[in-house]
Protein backbone atom coordinates (compact mmCIF):
# COMPACT_ATOMS: atom_id res chain seq x y z
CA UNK A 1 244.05 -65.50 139.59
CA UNK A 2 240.53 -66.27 138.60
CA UNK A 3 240.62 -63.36 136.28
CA UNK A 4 243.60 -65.02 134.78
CA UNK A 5 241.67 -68.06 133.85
CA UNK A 6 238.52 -66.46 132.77
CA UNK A 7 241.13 -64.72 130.25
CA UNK A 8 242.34 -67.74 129.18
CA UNK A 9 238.95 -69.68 129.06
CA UNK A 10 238.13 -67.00 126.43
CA UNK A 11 241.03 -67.20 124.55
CA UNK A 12 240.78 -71.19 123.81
CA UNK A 13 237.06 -70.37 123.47
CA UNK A 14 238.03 -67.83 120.63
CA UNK A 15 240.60 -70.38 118.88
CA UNK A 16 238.23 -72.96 118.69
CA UNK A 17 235.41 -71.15 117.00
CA UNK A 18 238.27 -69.97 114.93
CA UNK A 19 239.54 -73.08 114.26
CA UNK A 20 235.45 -74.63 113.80
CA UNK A 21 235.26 -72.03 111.01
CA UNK A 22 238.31 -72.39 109.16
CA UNK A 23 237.44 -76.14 108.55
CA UNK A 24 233.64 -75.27 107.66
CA UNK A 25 235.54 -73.10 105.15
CA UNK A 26 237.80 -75.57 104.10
CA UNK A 27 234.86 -78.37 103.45
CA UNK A 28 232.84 -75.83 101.62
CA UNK A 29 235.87 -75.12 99.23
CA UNK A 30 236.75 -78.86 98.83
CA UNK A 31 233.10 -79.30 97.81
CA UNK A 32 233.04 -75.96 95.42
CA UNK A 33 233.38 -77.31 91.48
CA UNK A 34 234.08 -75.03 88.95
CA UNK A 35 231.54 -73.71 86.58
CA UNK A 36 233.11 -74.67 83.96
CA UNK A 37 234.14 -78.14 84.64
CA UNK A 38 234.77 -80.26 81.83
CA UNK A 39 232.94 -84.29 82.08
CA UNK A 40 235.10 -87.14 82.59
CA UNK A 41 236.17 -88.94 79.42
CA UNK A 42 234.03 -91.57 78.39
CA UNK A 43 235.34 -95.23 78.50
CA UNK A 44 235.64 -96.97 75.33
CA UNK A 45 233.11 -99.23 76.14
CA UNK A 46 230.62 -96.46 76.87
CA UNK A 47 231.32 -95.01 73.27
CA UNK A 48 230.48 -97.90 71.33
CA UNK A 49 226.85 -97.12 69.79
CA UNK A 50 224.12 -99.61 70.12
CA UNK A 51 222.45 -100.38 66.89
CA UNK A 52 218.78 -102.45 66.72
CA UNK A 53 220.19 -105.29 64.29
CA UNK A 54 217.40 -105.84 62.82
CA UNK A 55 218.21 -108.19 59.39
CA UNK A 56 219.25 -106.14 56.42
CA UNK A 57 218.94 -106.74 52.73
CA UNK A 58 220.15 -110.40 53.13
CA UNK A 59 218.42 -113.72 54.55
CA UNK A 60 217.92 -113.90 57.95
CA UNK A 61 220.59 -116.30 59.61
CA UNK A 62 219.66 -119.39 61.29
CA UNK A 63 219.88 -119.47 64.66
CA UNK A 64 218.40 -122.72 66.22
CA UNK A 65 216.43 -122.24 69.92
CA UNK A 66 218.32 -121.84 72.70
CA UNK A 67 216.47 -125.54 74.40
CA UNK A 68 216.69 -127.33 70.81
CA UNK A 69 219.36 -129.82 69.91
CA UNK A 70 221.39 -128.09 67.22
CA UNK A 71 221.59 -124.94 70.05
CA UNK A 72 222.95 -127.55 72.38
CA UNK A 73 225.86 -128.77 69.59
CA UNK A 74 227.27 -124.87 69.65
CA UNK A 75 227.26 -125.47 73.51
CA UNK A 76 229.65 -128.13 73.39
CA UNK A 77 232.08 -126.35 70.58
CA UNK A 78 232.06 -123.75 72.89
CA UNK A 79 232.85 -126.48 76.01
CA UNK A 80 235.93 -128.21 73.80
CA UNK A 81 236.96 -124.77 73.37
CA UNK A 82 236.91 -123.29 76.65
CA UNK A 83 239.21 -127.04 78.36
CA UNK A 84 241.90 -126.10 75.50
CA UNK A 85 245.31 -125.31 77.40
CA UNK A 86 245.49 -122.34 77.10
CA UNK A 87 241.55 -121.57 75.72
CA UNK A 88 242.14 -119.82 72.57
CA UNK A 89 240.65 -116.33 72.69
CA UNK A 90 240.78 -115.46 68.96
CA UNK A 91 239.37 -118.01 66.73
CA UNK A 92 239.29 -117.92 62.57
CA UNK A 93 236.31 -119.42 61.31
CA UNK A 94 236.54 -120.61 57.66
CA UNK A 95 235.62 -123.47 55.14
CA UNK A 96 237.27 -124.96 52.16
CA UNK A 97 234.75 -123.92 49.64
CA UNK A 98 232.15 -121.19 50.04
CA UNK A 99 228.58 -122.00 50.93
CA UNK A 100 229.54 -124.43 53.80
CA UNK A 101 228.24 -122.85 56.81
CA UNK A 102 231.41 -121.17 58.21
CA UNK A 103 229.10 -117.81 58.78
CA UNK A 104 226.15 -119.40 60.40
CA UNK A 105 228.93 -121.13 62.56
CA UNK A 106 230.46 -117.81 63.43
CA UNK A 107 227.76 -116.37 64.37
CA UNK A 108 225.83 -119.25 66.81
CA UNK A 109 229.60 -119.45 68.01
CA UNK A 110 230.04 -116.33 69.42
CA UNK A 111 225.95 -116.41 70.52
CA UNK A 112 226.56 -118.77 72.51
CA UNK A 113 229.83 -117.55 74.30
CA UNK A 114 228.00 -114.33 75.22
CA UNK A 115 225.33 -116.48 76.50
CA UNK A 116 228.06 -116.52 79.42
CA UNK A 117 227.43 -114.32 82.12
CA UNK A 118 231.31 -113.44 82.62
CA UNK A 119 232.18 -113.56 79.17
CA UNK A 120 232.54 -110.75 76.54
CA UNK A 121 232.34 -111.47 72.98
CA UNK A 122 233.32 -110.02 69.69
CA UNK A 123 232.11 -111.26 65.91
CA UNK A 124 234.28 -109.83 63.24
CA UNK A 125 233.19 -109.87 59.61
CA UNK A 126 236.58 -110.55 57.98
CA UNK A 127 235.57 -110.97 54.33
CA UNK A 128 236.67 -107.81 52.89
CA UNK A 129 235.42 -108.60 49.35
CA UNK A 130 232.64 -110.63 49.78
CA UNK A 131 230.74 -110.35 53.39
CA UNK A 132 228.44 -112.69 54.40
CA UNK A 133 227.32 -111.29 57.91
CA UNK A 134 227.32 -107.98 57.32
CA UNK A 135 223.93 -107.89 54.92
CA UNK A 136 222.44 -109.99 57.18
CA UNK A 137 222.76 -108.43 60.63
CA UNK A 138 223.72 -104.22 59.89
CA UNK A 139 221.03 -102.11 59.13
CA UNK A 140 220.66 -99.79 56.56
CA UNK A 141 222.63 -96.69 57.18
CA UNK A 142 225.84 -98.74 58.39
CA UNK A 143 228.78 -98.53 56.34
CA UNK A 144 231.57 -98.62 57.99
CA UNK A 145 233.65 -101.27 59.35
CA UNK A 146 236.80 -103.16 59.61
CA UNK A 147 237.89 -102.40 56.00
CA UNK A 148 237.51 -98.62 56.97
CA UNK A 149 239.98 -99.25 59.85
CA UNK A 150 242.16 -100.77 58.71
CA UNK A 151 242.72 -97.98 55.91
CA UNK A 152 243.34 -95.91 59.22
CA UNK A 153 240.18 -93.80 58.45
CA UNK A 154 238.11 -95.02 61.59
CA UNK A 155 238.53 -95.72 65.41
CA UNK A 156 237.45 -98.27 67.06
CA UNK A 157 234.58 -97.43 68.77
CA UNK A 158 232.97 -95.71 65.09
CA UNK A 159 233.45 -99.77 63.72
CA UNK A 160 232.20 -101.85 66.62
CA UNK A 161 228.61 -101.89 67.41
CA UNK A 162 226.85 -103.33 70.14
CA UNK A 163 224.34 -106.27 69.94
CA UNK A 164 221.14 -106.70 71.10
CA UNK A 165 222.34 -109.99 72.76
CA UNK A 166 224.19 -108.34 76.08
CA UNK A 167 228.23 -108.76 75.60
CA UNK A 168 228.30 -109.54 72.13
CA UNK A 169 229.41 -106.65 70.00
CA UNK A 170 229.80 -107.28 65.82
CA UNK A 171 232.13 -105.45 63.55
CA UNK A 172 231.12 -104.98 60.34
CA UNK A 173 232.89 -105.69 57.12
CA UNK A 174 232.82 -102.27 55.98
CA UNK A 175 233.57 -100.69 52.72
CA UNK A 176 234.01 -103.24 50.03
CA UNK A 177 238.14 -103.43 49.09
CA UNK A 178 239.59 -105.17 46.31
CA UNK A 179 242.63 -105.08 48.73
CA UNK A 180 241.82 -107.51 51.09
CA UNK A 181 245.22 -109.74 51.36
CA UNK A 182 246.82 -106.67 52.27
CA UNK A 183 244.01 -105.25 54.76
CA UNK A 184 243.84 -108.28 56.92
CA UNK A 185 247.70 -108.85 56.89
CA UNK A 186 248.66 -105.54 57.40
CA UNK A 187 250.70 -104.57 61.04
CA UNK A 188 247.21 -102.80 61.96
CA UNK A 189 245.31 -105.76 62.37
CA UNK A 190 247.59 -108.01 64.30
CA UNK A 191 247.30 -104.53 66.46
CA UNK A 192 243.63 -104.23 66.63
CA UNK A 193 242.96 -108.20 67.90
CA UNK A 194 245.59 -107.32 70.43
CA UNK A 195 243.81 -104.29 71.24
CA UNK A 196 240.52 -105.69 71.67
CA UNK A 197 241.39 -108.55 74.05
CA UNK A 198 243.45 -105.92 76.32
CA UNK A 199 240.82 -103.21 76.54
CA UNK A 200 237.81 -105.67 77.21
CA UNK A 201 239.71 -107.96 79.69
CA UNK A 202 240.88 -111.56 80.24
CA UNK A 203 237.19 -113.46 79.47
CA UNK A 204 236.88 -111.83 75.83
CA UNK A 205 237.07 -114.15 73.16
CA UNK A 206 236.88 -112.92 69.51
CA UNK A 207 235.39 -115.06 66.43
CA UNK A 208 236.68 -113.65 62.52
CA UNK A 209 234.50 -114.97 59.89
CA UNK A 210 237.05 -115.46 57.25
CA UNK A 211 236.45 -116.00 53.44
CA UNK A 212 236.94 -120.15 52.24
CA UNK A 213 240.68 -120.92 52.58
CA UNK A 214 240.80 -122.40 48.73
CA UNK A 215 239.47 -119.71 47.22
CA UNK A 216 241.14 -116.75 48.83
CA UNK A 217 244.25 -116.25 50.51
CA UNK A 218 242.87 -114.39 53.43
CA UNK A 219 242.87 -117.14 55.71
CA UNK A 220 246.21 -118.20 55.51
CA UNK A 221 247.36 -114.67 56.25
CA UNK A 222 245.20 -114.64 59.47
CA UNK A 223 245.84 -117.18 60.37
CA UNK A 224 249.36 -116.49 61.41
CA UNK A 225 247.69 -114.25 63.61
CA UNK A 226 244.72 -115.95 65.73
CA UNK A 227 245.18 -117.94 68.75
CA UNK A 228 242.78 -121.03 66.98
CA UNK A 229 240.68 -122.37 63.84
CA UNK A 230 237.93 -123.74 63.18
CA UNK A 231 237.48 -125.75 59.70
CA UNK A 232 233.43 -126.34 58.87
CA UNK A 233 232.80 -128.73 56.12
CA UNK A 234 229.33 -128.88 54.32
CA UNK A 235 228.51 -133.04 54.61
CA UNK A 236 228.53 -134.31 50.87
CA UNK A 237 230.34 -130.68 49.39
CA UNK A 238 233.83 -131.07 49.54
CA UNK A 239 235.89 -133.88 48.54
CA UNK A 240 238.29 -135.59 51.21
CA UNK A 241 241.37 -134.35 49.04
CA UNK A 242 239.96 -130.70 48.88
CA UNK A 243 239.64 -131.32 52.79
CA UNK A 244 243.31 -131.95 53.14
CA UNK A 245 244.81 -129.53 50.79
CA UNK A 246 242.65 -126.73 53.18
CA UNK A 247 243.97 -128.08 56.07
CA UNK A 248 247.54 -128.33 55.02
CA UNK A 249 247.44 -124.67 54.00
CA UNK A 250 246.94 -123.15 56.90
CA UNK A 251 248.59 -125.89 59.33
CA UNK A 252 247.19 -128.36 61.63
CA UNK A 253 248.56 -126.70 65.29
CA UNK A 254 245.95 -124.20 65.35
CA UNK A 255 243.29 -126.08 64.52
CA UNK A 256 240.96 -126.48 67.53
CA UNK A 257 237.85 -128.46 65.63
CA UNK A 258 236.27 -129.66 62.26
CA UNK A 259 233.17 -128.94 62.67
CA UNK A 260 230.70 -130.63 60.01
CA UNK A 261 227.59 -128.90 58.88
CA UNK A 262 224.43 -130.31 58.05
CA UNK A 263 224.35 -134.13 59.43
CA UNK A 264 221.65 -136.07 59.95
CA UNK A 265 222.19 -137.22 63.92
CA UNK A 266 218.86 -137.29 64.63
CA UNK A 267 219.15 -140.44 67.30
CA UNK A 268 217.02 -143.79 66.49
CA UNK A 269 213.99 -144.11 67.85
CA UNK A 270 215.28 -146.46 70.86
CA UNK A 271 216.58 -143.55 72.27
CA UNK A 272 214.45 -140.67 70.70
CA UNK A 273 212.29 -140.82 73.88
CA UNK A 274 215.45 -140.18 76.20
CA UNK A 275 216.57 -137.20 73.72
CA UNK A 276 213.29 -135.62 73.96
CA UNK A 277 213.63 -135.25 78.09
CA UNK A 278 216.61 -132.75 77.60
CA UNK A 279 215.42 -131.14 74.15
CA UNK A 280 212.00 -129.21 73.16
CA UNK A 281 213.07 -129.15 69.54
């Protein structure tokens, strides 16, 4: 009988090293990769290029301290913004005339929503036939832009370029078009601001820097397609009447805020000394 056990003992014995090996064998295959493996597709925000913006052939744009008083102004725009119901996530910055401010706006706009840790932030140079932004932030060398997708010549990812502010990225104008009216209305924008808000997530908010609204008829046509606007008016440039006749053209529900540009609210000195606690500049 003990013979039949020591049989037996080395029978399990031999099964188990068999069975040891087999999963040694197993793990090593599991962990064997292929030679010739191909990489993982990159993410689209991993394939948006990150430029140095340093300015281009245009002035530099203004953008006040981040402690100073006019920084804190763009604060609370972005504050009014942010307790709409529901928070509009893609805004059309214009004017009534040009040379009102409605880039410098823009930009400090969307500066200071990607000041937000959670938020992601996209500044779109809309003005297809005159660009404001563009000369002042690409460097030489880029070209194209949103004209050049809309044509359906470029992706994405080739016409968005990252900042050197962290999550704010800046689309270019791109190649000068005569067609502009047609660009921004066509099907392929209202596809590529729907795009952009579902591939970068819930806290993405997108500002367009649109040409003046009585001068072009760009506006108007995006307009239909933004979730808000906001009108900036130059103090002392534009009549009350011309005020109206802008607003009336694209419609008062979307507007979100006037903003009005270049006001002297520097506070009296009674109460210059309790300014200065919360301001350096």
């Amino acid at each position: 009988m003990s013979r039949v056990y020591r049989a037996l003992e080395k029978a399990e014995g031999t099964q188990a090293r068999k069975t040891e090996e087999s999963s040694i064998i197993r793990i090593f295959e599991e962990k064997r990769v292929p030679s010739n493996a191909e990489p993982a597709p990159k993410g689209l925000e991993e394939r948006i290029p990150k430029i140095d913006f340093s300015p281009g052939d245009g002035a530099p744009l203004i953008i006040p301290p981040l402690h100073s008083y006019s920084a804190e102004q763009f604060r609370k725009v972005k504050t009014h913004i942010l307790h709409q119901s529901p928070s509009p996530r893609s805004i059309l910055v214009t004017s009534a005339l040009p040379k009102e401010g409605k880039s410098t706006v823009a930009f400090n706009l969307a500066l200071a929503f990607a000041q937000e840790k959670n938020f992601k932030t996209i500044l779109i140079d809309a003005d297809l036939r005159n660009p404001t932004l563009s000369p002042k932030l690409c460097p030489k060398g880029v070209q194209a832009g949103l004209s050049d997708y809309l044509n359906s010549e470029k992706l994405v990812e080739e016409v968005l370029f990252k900042f050197q502010t962290p999550n704010l990225k800046f689309m270019p104008a791109g190649t000068p078009s005569p067609k502009g009216p047609e660009l921004n209305g066509s099907s392929r924008m209202k596809d590529l601001l729907g795009e952009l808000l579902e591939k970068f997530g819930k806290d993405t908010y997108i500002f367009m820097d649109a040409p003046p609204i009585l001068v072009t008829s760009e506006p108007v046509i995006i307009s239909k397609m933004v979730d808000g606007i906001i009108l900036v008016v130059m103090s002392g440039m534009a009549p009350k009447k011309t005020i109206r006749k802008a607003i009336d053209s694209i419609g008062r529900e979307k507007i979100v805020g006037v903003i009005f540009n270049q006001i002297n609210l520097k506070p009296s000195k009674q109460y210059s000394q309790f300014y200065g606690r919360y301001f350096r500049e």
